[in-house]
Protein backbone atom coordinates (compact mmCIF):
# COMPACT_ATOMS: atom_id res chain seq x y z
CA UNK A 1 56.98 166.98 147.39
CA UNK A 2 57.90 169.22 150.32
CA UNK A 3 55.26 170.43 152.31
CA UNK A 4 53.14 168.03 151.10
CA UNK A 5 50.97 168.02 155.00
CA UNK A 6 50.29 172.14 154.15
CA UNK A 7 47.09 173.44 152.48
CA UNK A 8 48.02 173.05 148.84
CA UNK A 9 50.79 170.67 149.34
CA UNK A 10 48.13 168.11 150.44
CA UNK A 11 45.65 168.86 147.69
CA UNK A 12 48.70 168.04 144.73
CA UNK A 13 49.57 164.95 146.37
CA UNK A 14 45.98 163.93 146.07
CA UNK A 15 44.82 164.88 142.84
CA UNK A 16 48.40 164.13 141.27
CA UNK A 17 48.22 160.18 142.72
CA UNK A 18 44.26 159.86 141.33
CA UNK A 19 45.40 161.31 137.70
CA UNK A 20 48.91 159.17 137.36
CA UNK A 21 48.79 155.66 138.21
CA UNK A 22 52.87 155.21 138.05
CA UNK A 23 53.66 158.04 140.55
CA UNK A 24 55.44 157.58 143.60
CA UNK A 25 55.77 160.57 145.94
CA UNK A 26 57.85 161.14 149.35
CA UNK A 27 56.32 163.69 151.72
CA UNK A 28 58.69 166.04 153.18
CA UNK A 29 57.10 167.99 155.94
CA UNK A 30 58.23 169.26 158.90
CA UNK A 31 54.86 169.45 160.98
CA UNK A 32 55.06 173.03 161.63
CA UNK A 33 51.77 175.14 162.61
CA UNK A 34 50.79 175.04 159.05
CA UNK A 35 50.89 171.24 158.59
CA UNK A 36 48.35 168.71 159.87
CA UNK A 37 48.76 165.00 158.63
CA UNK A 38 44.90 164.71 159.12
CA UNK A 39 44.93 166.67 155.64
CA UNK A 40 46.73 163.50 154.25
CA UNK A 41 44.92 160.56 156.67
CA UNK A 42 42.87 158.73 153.74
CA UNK A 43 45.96 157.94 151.99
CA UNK A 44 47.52 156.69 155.16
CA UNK A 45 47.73 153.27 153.29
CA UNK A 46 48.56 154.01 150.14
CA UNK A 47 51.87 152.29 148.53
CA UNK A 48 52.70 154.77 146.31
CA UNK A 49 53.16 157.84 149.04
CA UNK A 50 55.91 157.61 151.58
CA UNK A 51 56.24 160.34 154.27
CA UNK A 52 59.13 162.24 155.89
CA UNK A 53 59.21 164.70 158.79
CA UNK A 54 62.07 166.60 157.81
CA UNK A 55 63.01 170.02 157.63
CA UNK A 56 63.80 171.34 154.21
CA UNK A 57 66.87 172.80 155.26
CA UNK A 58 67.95 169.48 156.92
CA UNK A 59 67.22 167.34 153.68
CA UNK A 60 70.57 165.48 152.13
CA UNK A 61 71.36 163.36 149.29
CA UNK A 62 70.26 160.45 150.99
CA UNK A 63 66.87 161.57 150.93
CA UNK A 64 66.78 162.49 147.30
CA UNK A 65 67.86 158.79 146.08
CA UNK A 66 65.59 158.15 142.73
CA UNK A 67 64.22 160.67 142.94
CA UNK A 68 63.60 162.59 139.32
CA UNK A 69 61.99 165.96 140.58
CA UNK A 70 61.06 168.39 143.38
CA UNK A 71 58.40 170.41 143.79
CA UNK A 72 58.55 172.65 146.60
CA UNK A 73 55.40 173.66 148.42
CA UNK A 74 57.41 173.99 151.76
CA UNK A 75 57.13 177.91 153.17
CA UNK A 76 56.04 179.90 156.04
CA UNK A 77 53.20 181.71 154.45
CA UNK A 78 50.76 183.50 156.74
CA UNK A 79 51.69 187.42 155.98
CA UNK A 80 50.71 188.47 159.45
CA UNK A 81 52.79 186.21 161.66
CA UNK A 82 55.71 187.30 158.79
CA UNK A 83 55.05 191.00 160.03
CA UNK A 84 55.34 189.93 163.98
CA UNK A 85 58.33 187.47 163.76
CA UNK A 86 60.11 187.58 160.12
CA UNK A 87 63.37 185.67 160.89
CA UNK A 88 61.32 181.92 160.78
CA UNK A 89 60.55 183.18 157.28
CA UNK A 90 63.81 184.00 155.93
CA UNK A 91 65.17 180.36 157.15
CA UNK A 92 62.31 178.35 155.56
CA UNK A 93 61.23 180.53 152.28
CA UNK A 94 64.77 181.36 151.69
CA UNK A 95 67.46 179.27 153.14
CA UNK A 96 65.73 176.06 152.40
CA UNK A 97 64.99 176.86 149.22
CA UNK A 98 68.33 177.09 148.73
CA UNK A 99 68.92 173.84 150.25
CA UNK A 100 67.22 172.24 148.06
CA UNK A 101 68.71 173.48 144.69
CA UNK A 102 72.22 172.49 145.83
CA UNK A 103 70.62 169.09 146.32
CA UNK A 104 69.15 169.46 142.57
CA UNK A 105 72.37 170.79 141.12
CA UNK A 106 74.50 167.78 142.59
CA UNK A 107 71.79 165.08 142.37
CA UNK A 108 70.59 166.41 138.68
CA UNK A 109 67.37 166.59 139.82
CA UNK A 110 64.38 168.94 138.09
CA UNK A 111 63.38 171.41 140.62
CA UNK A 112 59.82 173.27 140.64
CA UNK A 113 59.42 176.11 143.17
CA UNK A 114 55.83 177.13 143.97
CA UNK A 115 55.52 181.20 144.72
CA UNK A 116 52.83 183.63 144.99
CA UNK A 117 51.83 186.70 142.97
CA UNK A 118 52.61 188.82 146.48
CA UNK A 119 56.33 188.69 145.13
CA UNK A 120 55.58 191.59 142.26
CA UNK A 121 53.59 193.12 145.13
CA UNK A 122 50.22 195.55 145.13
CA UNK A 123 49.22 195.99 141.20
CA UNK A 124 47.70 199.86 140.64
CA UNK A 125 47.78 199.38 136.89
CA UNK A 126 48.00 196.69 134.74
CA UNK A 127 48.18 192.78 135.20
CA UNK A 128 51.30 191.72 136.15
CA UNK A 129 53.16 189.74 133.88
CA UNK A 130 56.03 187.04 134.41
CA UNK A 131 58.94 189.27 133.06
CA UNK A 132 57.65 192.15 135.52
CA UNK A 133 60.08 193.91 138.32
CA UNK A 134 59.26 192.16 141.62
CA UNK A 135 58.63 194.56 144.74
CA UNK A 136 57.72 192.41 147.77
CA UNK A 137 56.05 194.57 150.50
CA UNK A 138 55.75 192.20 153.52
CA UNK A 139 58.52 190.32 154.97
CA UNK A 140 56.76 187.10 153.72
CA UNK A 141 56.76 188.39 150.21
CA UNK A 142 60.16 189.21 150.31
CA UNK A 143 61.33 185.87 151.30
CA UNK A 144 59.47 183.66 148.23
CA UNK A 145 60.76 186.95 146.16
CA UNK A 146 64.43 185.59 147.57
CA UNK A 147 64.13 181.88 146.89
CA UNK A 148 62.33 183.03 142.99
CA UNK A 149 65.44 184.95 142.26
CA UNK A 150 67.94 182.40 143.66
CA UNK A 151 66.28 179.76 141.74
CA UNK A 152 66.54 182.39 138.61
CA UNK A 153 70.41 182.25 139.08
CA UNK A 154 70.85 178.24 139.22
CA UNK A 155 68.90 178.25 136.46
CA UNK A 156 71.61 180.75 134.83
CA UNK A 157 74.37 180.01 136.55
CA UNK A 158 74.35 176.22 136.72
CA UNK A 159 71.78 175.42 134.12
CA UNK A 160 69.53 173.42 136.81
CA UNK A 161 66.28 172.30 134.99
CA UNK A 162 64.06 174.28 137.24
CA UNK A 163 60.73 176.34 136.81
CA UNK A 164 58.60 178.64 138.77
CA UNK A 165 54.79 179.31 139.23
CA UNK A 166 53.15 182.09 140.93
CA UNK A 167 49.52 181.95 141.65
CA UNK A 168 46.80 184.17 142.91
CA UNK A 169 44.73 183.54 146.16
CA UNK A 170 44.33 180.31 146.80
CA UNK A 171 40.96 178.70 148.58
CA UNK A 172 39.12 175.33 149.39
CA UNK A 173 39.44 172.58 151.82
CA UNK A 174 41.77 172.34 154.20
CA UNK A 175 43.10 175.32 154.54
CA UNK A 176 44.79 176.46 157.67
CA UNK A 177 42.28 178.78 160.15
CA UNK A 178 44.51 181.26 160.16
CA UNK A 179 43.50 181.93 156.24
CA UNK A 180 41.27 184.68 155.41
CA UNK A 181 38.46 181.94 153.90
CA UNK A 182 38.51 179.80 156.40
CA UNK A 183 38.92 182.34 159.23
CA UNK A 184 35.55 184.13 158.23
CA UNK A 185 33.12 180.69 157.43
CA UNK A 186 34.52 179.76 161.04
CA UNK A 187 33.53 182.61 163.01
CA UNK A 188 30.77 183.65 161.18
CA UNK A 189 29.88 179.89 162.17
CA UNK A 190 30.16 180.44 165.77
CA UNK A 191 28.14 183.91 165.35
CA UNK A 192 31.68 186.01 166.23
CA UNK A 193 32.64 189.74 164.81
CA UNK A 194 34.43 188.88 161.36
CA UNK A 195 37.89 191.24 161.02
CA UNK A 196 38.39 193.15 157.71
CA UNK A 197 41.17 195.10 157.18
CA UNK A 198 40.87 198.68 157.21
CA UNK A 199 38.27 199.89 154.39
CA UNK A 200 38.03 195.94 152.96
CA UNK A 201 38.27 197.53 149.74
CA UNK A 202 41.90 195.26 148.91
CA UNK A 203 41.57 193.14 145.71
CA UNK A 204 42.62 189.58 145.33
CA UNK A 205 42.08 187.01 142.41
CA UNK A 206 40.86 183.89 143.94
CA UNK A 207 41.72 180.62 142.61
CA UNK A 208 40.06 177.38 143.85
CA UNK A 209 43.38 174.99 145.13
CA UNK A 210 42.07 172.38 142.61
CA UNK A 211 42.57 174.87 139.87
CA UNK A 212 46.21 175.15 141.39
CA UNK A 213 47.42 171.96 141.56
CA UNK A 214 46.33 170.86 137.63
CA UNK A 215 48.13 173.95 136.64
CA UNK A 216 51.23 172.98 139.06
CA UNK A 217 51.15 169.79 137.50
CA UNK A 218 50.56 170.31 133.51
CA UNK A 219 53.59 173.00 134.30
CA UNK A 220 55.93 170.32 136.09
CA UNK A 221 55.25 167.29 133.17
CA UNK A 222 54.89 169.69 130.39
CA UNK A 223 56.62 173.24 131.24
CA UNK A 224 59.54 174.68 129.77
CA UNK A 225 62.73 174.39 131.60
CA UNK A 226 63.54 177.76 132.96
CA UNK A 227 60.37 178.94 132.65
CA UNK A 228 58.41 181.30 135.13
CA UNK A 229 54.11 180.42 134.88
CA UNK A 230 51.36 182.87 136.40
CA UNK A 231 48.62 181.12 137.45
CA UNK A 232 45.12 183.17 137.93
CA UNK A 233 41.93 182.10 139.02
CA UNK A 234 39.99 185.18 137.03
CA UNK A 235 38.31 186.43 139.94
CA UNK A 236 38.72 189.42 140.83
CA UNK A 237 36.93 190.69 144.19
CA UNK A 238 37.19 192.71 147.02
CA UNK A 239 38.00 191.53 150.41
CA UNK A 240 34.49 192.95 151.93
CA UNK A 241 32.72 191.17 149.19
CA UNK A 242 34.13 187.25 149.94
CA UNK A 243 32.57 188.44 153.05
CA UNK A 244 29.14 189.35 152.25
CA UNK A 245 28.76 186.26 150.14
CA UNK A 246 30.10 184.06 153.40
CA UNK A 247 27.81 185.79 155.70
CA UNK A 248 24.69 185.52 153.10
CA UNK A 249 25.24 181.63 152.63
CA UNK A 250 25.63 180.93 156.17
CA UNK A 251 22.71 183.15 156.45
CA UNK A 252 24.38 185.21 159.26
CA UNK A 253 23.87 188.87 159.60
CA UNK A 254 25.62 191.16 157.30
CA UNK A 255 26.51 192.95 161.01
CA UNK A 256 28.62 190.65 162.06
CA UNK A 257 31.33 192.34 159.77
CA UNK A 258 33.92 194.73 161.60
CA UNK A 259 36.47 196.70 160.54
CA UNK A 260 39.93 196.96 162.14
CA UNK A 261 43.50 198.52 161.76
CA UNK A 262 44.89 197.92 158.58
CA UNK A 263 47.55 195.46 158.33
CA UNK A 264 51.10 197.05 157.68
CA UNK A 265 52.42 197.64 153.87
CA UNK A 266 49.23 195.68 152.80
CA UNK A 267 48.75 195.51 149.24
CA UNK A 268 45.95 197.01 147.86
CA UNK A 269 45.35 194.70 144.63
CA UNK A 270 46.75 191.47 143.28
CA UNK A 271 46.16 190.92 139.54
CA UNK A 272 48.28 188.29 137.01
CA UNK A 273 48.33 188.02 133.54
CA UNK A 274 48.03 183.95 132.99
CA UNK A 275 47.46 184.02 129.66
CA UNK A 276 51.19 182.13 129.01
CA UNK A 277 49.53 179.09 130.78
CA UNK A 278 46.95 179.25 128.10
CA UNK A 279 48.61 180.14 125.10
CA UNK A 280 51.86 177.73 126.02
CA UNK A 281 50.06 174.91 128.18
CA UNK A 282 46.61 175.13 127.41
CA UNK A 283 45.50 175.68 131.09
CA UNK A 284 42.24 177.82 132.05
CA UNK A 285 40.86 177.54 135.90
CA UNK A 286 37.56 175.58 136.17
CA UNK A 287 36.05 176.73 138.98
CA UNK A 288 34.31 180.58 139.36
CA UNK A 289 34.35 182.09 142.14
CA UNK A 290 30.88 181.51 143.24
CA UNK A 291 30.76 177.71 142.42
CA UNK A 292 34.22 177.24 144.25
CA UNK A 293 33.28 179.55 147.03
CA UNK A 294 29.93 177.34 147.82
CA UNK A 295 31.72 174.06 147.98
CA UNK A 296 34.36 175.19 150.21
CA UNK A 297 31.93 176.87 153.13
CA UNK A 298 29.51 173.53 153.07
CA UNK A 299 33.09 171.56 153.18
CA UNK A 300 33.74 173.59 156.57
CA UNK A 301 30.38 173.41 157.59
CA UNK A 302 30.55 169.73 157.06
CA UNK A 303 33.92 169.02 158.26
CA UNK A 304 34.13 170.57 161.94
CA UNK A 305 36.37 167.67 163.08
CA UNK A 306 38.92 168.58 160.67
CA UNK A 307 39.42 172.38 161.73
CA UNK A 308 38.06 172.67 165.20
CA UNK A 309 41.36 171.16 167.13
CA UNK A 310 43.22 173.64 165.14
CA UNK A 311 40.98 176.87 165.39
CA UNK A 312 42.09 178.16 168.72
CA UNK A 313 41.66 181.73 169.31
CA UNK A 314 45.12 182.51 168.96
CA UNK A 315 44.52 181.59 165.09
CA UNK A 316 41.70 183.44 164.90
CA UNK A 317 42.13 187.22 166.35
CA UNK A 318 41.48 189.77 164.67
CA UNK A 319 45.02 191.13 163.74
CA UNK A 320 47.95 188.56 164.75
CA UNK A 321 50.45 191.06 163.75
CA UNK A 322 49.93 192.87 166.40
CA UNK A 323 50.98 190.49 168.94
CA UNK A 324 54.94 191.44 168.64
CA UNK A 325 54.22 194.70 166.66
């Protein structure tokens, strides 16, 4: 598993060693921003996880002895920092990506790449479906749009046993500050102006991580080779909304919302069709919105020692992008 010390990385590893007993995993991570091995510390001593700070682009055969797949969660994935400083992006989401299949193809490994539902970018119509035309619009889109096609042409070219998924909006615990969840329970927390970009009227499908990483897995033990899955949580709300329900649990004043600058190219709706997942794999999220979105503010609430080193004010202005816009 790369970036297994990430967000979503963290929460497979966990809930894929409680539901299979003869699992062994090795951690690849290279402790950028978005890592924290704190995410990962009550499994310090277990046998059957082995970590590795490694780069993805670094990674060699040597590293991938007996080992029967990879699933890659490793990516720069925070669209405003993509917008101030793009190149970082292209190395990891892109270049390591394709690291990693040359070290599939040669080692006959399976390969699963993990992607996003930015890469068929800002949906005015319809749900998107997996054969659908993919038009990236920021520079971190783009990239995971890069590695999804390069892993489409191993698949072709080489037949590699790969697969792709592409999930919605992903939320829960341990999610990096910088996130727009985690960035609003945080300050609303410490009574601060909460950001929303431009009218806050942008639609996203949120999907609880949990959700994610059963999907990730059922696809990875059970998916077709060559396959591309959507994964949706079903939940479709506006940006000013996940707000207004933050603010009203916290009971915080609803004035504590702003509204700033719009972010560039930013996508007014996401919106997948997952029904593939349930029609092929059986797979439905289990979490709605609501349900999900009260666990995960009492989890910050609760767990201040987790994000407070992390939560500097750097990570939480208003609009990063505009630091080397």
């Amino acid at each position: 598993m790369t970036g297994g010390m990430g967000f979503i990385g963290s929460n497979f590893i966990r809930i894929a060693l409680a539901d299979h007993s003869d699992l062994e995993v090795i951690n690849v991570d290279n402790l950028s921003y978005g890592s924290n091995t704190d995410n990962l510390a009550d499994l310090s001593n277990n046998r059957s996880l082995r970590f590795v700070r490694r780069d993805i682009s670094a990674l060699t055969s040597e590293d991938c002895e007996d080992v029967d797949a990879v699933v890659n969660f490793a990516a720069e994935s925070h669209v405003d920092r993509s917008i101030s400083s793009p190149k970082s992006f292209m190395d990891s989401n892109a270049v390591g990506v394709l690291n990693i299949l040359e070290l599939c193809r040669i080692n006959d490994m399976d390969f699963l790449q993990v992607s996003t539902d930015e890469v068929y970018g800002s949906s005015e119509g319809q749900a998107f479906s997996e054969n659908d035309l993919l038009t990236p619009s920021s520079p971190y889109a783009a990239t995971k749009a890069a590695a999804d096609l390069l892993v489409g042409s191993y698949i072709r070219t080489y037949r590699l046993r790969a697969m792709i998924t592409r999930s919605t909006n992903n939320y829960g615990p341990f999610q990096f500050p910088e996130k727009f969840i985690p960035k609003t329970i945080i300050r609303a927390l410490g009574n601060r102006s909460i950001p929303v970009y431009g009218s806050g009227k942008q639609i996203r499908d949120w999907l609880h991580v949990t959700d994610n990483c059963e999907a990730i897995d059922l696809v990875l033990r059970k998916g077709r080779r060559g396959e591309v899955y959507n994964i949706g949580g079903g939940n479709q709300i506006s940006n000013i909304d996940v707000v207004q329900q933050i603010l009203t649990q916290l009971k915080k004043p609803q004035a504590l919302l702003r509204h700033v600058d719009d972010r560039p190219g930013h996508d007014s709706r996401y919106n997948l069709d997952s029904s593939k997942m349930e029609l092929d794999l059986g797979w439905k999220p289990r979490f709605p919105f609501s349900t999900g979105l009260e666990t995960t503010v009492d989890w910050y609430v609760n767990n201040e020692a987790w994000w407070r080193p992390i939560a500097t004010d750097k990570a939480l202005s208003e609009a990063p992008w505009k630091e080397k816009w």
